[in-house]
N, C-alpha and C. Protein backbone atom coordinates (compact mmCIF):
# COMPACT_ATOMS: atom_id res chain seq x y z
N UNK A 1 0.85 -1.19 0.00
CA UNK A 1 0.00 0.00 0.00
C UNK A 1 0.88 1.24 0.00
N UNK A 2 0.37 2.39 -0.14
CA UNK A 2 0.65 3.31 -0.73
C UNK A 2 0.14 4.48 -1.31
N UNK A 3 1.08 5.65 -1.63
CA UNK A 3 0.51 6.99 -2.25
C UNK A 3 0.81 6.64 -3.87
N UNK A 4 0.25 6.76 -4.75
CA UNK A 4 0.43 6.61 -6.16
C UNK A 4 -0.70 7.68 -6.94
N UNK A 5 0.43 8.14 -7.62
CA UNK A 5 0.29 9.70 -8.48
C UNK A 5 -0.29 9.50 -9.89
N UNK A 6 -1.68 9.28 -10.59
CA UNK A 6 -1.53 9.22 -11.77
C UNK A 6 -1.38 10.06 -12.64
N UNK A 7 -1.47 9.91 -14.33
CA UNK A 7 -1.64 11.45 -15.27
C UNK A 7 -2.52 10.76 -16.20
N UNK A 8 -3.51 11.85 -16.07
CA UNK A 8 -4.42 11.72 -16.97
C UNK A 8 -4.21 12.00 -18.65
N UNK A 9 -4.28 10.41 -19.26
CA UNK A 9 -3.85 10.45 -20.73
C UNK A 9 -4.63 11.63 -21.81
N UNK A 10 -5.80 12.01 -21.08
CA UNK A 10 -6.47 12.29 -22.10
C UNK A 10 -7.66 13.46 -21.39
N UNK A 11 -6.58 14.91 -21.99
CA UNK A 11 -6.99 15.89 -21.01
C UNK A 11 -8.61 16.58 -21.07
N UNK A 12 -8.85 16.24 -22.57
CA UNK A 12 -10.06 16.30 -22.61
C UNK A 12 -11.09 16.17 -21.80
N UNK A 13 -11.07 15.11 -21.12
CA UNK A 13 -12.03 14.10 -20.20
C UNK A 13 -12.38 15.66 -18.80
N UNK A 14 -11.42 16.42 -18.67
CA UNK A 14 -11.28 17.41 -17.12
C UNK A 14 -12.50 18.58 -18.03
N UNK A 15 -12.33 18.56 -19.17
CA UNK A 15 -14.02 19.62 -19.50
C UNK A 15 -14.97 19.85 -19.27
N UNK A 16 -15.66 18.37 -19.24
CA UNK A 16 -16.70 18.06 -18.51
C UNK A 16 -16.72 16.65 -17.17
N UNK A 17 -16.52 17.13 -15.95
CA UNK A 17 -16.05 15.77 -15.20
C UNK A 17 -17.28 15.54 -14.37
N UNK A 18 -18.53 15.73 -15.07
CA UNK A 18 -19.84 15.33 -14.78
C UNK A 18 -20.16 14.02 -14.63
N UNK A 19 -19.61 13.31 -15.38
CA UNK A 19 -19.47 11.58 -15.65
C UNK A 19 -18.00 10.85 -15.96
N UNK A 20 -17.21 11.89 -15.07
CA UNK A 20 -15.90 11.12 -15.17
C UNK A 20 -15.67 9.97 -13.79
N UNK A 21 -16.59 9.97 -13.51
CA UNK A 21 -16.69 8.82 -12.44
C UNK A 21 -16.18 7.40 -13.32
N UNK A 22 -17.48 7.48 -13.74
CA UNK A 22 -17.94 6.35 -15.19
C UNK A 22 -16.76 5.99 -16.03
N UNK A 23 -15.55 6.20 -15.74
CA UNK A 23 -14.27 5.74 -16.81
C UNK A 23 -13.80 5.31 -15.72
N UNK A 24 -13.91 4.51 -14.49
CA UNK A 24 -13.37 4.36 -13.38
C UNK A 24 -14.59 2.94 -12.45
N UNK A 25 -14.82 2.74 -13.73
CA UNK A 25 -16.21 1.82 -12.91
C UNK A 25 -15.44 0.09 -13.18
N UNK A 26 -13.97 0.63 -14.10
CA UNK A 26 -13.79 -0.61 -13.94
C UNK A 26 -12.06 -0.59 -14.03
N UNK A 27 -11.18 -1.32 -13.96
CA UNK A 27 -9.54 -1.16 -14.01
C UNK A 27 -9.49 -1.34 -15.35
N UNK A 28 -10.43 -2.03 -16.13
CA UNK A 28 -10.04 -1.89 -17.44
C UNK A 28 -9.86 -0.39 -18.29
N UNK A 29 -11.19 0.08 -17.80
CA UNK A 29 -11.90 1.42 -18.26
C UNK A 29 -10.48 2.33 -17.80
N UNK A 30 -10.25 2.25 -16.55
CA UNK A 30 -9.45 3.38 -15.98
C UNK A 30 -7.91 3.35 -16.30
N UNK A 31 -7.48 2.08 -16.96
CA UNK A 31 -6.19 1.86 -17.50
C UNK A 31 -6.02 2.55 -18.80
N UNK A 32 -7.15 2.70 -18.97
CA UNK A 32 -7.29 3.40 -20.70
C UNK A 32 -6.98 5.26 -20.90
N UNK A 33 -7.04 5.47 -19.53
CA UNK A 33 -7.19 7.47 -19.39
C UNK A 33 -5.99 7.57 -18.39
N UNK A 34 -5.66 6.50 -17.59
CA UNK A 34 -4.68 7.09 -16.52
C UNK A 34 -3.25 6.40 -16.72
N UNK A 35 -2.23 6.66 -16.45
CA UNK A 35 -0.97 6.08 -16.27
C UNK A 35 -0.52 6.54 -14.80
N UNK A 36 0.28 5.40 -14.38
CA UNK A 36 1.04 5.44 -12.82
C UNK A 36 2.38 6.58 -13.50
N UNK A 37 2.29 7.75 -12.67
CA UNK A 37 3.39 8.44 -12.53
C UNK A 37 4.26 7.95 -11.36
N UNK A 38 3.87 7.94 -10.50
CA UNK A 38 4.74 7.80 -8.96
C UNK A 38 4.11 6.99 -8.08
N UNK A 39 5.02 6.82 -7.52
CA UNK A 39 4.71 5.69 -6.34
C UNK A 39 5.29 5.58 -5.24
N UNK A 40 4.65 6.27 -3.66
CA UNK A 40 5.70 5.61 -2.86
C UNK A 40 5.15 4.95 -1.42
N UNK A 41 5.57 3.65 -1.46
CA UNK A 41 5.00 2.66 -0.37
C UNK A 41 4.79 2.99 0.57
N UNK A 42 3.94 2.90 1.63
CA UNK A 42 4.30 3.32 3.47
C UNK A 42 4.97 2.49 4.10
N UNK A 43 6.07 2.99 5.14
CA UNK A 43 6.96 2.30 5.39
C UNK A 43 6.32 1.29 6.38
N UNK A 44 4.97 1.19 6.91
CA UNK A 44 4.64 0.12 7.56
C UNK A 44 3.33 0.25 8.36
N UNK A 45 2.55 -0.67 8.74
CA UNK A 45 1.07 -0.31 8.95
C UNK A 45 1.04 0.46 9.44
N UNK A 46 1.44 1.37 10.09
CA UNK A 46 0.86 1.94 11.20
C UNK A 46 1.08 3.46 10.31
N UNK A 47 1.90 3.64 9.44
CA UNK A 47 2.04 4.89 8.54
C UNK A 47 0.79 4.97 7.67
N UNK A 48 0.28 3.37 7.24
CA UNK A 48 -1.08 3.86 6.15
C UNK A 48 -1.93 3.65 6.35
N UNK A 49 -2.08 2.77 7.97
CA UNK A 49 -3.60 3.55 9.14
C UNK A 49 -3.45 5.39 8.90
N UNK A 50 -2.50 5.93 9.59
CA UNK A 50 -2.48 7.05 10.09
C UNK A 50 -2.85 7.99 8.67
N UNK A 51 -2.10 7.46 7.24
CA UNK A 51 -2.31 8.24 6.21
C UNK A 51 -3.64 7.71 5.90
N UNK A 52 -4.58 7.14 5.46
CA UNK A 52 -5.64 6.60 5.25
C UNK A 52 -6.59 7.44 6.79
N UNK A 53 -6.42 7.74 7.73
CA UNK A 53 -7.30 8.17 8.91
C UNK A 53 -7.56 9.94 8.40
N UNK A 54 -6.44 10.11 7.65
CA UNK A 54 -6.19 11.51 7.63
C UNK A 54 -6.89 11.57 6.17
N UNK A 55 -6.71 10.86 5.28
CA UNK A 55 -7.77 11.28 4.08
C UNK A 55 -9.27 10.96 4.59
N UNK A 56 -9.85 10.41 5.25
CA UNK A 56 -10.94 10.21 5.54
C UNK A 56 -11.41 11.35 6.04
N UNK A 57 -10.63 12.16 7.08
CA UNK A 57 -11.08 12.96 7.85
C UNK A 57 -10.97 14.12 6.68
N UNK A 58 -10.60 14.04 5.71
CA UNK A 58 -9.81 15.47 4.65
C UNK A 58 -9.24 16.36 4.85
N UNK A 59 -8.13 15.40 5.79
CA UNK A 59 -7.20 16.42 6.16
C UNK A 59 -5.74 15.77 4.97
N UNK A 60 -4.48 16.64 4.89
CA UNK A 60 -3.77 16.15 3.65
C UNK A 60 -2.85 15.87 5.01
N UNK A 61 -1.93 14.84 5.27
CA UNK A 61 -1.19 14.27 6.13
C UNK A 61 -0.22 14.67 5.33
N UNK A 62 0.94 14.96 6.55
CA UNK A 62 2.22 15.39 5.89
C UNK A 62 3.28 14.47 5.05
N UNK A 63 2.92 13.22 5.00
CA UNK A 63 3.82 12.41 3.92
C UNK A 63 2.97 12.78 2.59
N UNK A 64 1.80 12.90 2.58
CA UNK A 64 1.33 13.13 1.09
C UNK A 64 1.41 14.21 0.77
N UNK A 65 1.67 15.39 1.38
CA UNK A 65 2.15 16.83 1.02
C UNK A 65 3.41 16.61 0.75
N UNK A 66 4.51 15.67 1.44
CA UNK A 66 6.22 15.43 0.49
C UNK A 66 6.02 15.15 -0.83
N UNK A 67 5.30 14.30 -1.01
CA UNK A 67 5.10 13.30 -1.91
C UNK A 67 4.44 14.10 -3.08
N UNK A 68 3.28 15.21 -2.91
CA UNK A 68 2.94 15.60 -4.01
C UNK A 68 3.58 16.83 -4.18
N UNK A 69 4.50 17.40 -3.45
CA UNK A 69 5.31 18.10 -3.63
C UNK A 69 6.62 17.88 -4.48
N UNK A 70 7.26 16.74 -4.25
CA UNK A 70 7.52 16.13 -5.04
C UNK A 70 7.54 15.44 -6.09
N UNK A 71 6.84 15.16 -6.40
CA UNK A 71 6.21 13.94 -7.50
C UNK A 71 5.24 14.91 -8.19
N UNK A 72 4.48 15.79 -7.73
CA UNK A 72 3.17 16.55 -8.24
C UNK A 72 2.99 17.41 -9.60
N UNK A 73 2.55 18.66 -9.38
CA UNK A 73 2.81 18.80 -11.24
C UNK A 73 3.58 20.20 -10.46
N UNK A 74 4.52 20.34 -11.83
CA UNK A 74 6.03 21.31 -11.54
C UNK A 74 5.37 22.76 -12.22
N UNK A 75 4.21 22.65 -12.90
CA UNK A 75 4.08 24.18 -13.60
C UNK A 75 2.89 24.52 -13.54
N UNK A 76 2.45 25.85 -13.83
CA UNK A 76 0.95 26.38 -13.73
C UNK A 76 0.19 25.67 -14.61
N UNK A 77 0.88 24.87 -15.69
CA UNK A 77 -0.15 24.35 -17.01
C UNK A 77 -0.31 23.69 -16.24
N UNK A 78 0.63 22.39 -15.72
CA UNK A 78 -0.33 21.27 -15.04
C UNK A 78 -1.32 21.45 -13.66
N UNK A 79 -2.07 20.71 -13.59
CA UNK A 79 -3.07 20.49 -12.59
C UNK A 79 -3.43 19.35 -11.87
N UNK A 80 -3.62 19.86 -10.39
CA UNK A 80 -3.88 18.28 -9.76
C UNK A 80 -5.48 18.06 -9.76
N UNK A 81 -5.61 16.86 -10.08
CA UNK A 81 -7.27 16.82 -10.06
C UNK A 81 -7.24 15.84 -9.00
N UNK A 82 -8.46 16.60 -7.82
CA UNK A 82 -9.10 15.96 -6.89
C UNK A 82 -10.23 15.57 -6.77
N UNK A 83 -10.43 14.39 -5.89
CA UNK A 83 -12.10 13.93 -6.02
C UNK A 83 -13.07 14.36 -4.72
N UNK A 84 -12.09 14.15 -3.86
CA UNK A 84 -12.56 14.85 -2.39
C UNK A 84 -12.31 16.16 -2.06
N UNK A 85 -13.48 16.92 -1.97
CA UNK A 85 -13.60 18.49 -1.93
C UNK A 85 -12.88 18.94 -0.53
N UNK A 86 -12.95 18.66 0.36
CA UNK A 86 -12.19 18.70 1.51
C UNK A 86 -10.48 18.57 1.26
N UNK A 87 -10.07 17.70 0.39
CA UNK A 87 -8.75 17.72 0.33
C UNK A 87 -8.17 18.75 -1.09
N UNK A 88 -8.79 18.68 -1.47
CA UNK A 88 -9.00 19.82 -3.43
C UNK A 88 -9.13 21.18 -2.82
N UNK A 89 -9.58 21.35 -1.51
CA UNK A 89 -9.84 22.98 -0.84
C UNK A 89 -10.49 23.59 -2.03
């Protein structure tokens, strides 16, 4: 388990994300729009209780602020797309 960063193949799809659920209803569907950018493991249960407690609550825990600080998008063109409004602010 883990934080893993995708990029959306096909930027089109962020125009209307009314029914972008629906490209995600299956791993087939969602292999087709997304690619794995990054990846980084938790070093052990008790890191991806605590990170997993903290997205629930929508709060951003400080390993996933390294991580998308790192790994995240480097310029104003790119954009992070979020699904949880609490963590998207």
């Amino acid at each position: 388990a883990g934080y893993a960063l995708f990029k959306l193949t096909d930027k089109g799809l962020l125009k209307d994300v009314t029914n972008l659920n629906k490209q995600f209803e299956s791993p087939e569907s969602a292999a087709k729009i997304i690619k794995l950018k990054a990846f980084k493991k938790f070093k052990d249960t008790t890191k991806a209780l605590k990170a997993a407690a903290a997205i629930c609550e929508g709060k951003l825990d400080k390993n996933l602020e390294k991580f998308l600080q790192k790994k995240g998008p480097k310029s104003e063109k790119m954009k992070l797309a979020v699904m949880d409004s609490k963590l998207g602010g």
